[in-house]
PDB file of N, CA and C in Angstrom:
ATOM      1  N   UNK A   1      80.815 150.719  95.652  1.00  0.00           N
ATOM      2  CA  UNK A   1      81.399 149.518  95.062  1.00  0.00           C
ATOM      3  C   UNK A   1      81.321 148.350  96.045  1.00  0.00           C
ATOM      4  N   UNK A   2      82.036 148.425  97.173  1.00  0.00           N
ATOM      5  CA  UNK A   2      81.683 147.536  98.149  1.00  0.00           C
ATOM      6  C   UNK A   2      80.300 146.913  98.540  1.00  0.00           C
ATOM      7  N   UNK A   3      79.177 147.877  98.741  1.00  0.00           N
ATOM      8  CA  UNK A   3      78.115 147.703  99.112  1.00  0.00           C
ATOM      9  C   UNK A   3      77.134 147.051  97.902  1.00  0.00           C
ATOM     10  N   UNK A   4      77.614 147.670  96.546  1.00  0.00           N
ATOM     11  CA  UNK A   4      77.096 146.465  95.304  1.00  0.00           C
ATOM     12  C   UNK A   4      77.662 145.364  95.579  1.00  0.00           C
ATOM     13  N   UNK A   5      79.270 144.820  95.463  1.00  0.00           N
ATOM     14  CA  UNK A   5      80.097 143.545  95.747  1.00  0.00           C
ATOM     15  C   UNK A   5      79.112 142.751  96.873  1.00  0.00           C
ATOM     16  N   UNK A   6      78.478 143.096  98.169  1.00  0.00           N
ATOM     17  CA  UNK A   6      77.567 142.390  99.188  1.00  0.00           C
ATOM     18  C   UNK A   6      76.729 141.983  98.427  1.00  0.00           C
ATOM     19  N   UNK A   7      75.845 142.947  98.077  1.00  0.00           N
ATOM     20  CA  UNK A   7      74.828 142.951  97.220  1.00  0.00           C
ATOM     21  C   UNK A   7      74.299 141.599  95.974  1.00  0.00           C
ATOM     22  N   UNK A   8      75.967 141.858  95.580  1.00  0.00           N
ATOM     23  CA  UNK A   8      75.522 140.601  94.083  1.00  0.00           C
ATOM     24  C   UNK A   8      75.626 139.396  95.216  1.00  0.00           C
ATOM     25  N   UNK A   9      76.500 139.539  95.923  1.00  0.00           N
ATOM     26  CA  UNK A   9      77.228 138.133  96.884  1.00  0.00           C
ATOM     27  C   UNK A   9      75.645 137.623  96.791  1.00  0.00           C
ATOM     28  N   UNK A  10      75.250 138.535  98.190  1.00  0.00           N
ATOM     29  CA  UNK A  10      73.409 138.274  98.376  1.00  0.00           C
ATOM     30  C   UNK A  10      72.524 137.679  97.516  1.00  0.00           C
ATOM     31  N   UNK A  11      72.807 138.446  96.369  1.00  0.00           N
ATOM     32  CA  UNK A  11      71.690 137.446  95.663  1.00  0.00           C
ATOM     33  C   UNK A  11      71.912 136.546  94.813  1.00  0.00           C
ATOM     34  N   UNK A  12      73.613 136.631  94.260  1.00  0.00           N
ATOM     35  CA  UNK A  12      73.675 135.512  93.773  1.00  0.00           C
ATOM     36  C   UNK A  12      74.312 134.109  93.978  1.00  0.00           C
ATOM     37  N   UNK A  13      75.465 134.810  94.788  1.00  0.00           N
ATOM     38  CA  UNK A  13      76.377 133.297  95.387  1.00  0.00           C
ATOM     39  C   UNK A  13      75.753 133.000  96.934  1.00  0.00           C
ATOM     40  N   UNK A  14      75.259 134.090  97.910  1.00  0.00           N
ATOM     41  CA  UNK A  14      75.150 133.246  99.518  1.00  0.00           C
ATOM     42  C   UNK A  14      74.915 132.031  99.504  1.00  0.00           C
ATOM     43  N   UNK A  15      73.426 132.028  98.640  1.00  0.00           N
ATOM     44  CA  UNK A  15      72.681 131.087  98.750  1.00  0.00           C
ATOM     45  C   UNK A  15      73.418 129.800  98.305  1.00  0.00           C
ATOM     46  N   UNK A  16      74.351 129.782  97.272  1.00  0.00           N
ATOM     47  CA  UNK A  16      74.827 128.548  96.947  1.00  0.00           C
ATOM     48  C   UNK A  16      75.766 127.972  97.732  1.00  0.00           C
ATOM     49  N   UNK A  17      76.456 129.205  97.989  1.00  0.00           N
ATOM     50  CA  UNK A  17      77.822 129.066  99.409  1.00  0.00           C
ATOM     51  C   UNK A  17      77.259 128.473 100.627  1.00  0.00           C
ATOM     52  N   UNK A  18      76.138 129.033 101.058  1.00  0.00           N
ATOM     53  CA  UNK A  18      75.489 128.763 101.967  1.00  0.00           C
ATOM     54  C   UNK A  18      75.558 127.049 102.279  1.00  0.00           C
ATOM     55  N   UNK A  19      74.486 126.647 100.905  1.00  0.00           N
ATOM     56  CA  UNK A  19      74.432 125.006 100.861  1.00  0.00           C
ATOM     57  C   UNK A  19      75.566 124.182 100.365  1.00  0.00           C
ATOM     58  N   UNK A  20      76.662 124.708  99.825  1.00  0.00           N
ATOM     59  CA  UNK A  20      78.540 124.163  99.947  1.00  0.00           C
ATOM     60  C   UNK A  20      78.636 123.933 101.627  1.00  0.00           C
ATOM     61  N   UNK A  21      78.808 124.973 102.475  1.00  0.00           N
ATOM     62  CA  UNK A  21      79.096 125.157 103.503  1.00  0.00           C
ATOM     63  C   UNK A  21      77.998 123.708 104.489  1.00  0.00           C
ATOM     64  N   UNK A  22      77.053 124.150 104.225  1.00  0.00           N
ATOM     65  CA  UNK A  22      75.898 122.602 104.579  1.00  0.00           C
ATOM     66  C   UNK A  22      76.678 121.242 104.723  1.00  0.00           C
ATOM     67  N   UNK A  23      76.875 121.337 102.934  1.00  0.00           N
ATOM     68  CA  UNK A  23      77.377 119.782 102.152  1.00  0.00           C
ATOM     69  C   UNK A  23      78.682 119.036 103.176  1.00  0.00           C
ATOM     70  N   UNK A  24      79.454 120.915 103.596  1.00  0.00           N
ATOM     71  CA  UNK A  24      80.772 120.128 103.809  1.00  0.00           C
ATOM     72  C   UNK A  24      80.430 120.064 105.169  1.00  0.00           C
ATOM     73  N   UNK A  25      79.853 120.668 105.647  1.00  0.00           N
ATOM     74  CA  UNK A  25      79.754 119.929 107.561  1.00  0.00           C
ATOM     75  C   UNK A  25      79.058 118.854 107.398  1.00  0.00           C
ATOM     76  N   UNK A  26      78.258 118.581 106.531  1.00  0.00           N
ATOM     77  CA  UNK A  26      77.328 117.448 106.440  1.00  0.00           C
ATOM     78  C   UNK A  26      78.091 116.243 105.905  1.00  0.00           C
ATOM     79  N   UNK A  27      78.955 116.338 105.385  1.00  0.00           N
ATOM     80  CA  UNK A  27      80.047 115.225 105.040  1.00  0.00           C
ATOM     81  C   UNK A  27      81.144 114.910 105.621  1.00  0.00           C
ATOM     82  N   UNK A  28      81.565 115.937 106.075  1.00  0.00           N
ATOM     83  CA  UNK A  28      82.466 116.298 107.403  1.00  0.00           C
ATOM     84  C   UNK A  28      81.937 114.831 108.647  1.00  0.00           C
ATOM     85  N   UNK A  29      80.731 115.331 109.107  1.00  0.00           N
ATOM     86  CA  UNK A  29      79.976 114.965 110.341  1.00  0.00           C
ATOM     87  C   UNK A  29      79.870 113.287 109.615  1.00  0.00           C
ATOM     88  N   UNK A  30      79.215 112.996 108.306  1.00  0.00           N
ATOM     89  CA  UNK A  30      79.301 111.850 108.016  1.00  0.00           C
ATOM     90  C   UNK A  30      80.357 111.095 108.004  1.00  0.00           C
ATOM     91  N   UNK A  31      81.623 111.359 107.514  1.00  0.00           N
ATOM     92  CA  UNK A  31      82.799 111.129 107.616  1.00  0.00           C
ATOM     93  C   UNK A  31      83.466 110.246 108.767  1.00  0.00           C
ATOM     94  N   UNK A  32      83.284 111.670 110.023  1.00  0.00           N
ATOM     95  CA  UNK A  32      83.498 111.246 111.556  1.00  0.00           C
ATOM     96  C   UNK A  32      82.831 109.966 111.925  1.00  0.00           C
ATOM     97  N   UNK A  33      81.310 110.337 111.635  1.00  0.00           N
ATOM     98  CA  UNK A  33      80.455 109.312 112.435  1.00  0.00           C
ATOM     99  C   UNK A  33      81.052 107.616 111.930  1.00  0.00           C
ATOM    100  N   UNK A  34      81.037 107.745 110.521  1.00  0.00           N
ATOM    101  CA  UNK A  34      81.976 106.400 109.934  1.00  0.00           C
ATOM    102  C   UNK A  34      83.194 105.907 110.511  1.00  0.00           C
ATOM    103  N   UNK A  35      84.359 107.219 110.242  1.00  0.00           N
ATOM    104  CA  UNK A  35      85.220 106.368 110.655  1.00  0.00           C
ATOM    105  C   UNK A  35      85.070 105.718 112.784  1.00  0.00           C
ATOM    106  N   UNK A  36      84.398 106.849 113.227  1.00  0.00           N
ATOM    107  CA  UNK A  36      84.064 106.453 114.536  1.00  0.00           C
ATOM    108  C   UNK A  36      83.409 105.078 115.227  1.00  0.00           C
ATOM    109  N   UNK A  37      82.503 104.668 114.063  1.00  0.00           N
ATOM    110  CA  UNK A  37      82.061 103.521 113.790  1.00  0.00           C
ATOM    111  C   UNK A  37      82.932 102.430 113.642  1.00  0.00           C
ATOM    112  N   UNK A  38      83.698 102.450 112.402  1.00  0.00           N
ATOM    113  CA  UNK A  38      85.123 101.788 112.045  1.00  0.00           C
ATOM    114  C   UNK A  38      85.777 101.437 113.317  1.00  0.00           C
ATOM    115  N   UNK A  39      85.697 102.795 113.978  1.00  0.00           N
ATOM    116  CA  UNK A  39      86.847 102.552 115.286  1.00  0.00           C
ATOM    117  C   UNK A  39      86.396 101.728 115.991  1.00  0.00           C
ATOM    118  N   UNK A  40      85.428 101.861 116.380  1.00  0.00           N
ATOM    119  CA  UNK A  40      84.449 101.108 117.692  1.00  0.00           C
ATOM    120  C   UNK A  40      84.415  99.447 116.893  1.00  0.00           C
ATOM    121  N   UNK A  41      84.336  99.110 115.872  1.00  0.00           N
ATOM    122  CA  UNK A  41      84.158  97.635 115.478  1.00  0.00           C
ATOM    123  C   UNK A  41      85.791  97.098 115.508  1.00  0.00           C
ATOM    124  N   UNK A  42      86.658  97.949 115.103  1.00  0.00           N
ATOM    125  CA  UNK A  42      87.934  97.466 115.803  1.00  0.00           C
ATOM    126  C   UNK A  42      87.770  96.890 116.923  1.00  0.00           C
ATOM    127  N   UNK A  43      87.714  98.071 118.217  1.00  0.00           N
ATOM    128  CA  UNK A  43      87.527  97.765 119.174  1.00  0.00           C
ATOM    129  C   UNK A  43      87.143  96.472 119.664  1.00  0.00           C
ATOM    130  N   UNK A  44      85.788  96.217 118.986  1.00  0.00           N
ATOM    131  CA  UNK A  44      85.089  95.235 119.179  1.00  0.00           C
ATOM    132  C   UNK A  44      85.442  93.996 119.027  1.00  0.00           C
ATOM    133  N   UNK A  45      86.193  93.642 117.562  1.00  0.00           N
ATOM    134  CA  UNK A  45      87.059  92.968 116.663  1.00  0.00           C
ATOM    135  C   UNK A  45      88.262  92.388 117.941  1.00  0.00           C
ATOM    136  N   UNK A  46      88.993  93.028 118.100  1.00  0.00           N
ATOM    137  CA  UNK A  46      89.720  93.117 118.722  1.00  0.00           C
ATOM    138  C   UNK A  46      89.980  92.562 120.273  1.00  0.00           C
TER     139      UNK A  46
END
């Protein structure tokens, strides 16, 4: 039972989880770099 449960994971969700997991560091990282940006033109502003 377990070793089917991997199994379907494998072929049917990793792959999508996989590229969720992508999206959210990848928006994550976009996120940062913005508001970091934001920060620094304060700075600047300022």
């Amino acid at each position: 039972m377990h070793a089917w449960l991997i199994n379907c994971l494998d072929c049917l969700g990793y792959s999508a989880f996989d590229t969720q997991l992508w999206l959210l560091r990848y928006s994550t990282g976009l996120i940062g770099l913005i508001s970091l940006a934001t920060g620094m033109g304060w700075i600047l502003i300022a």
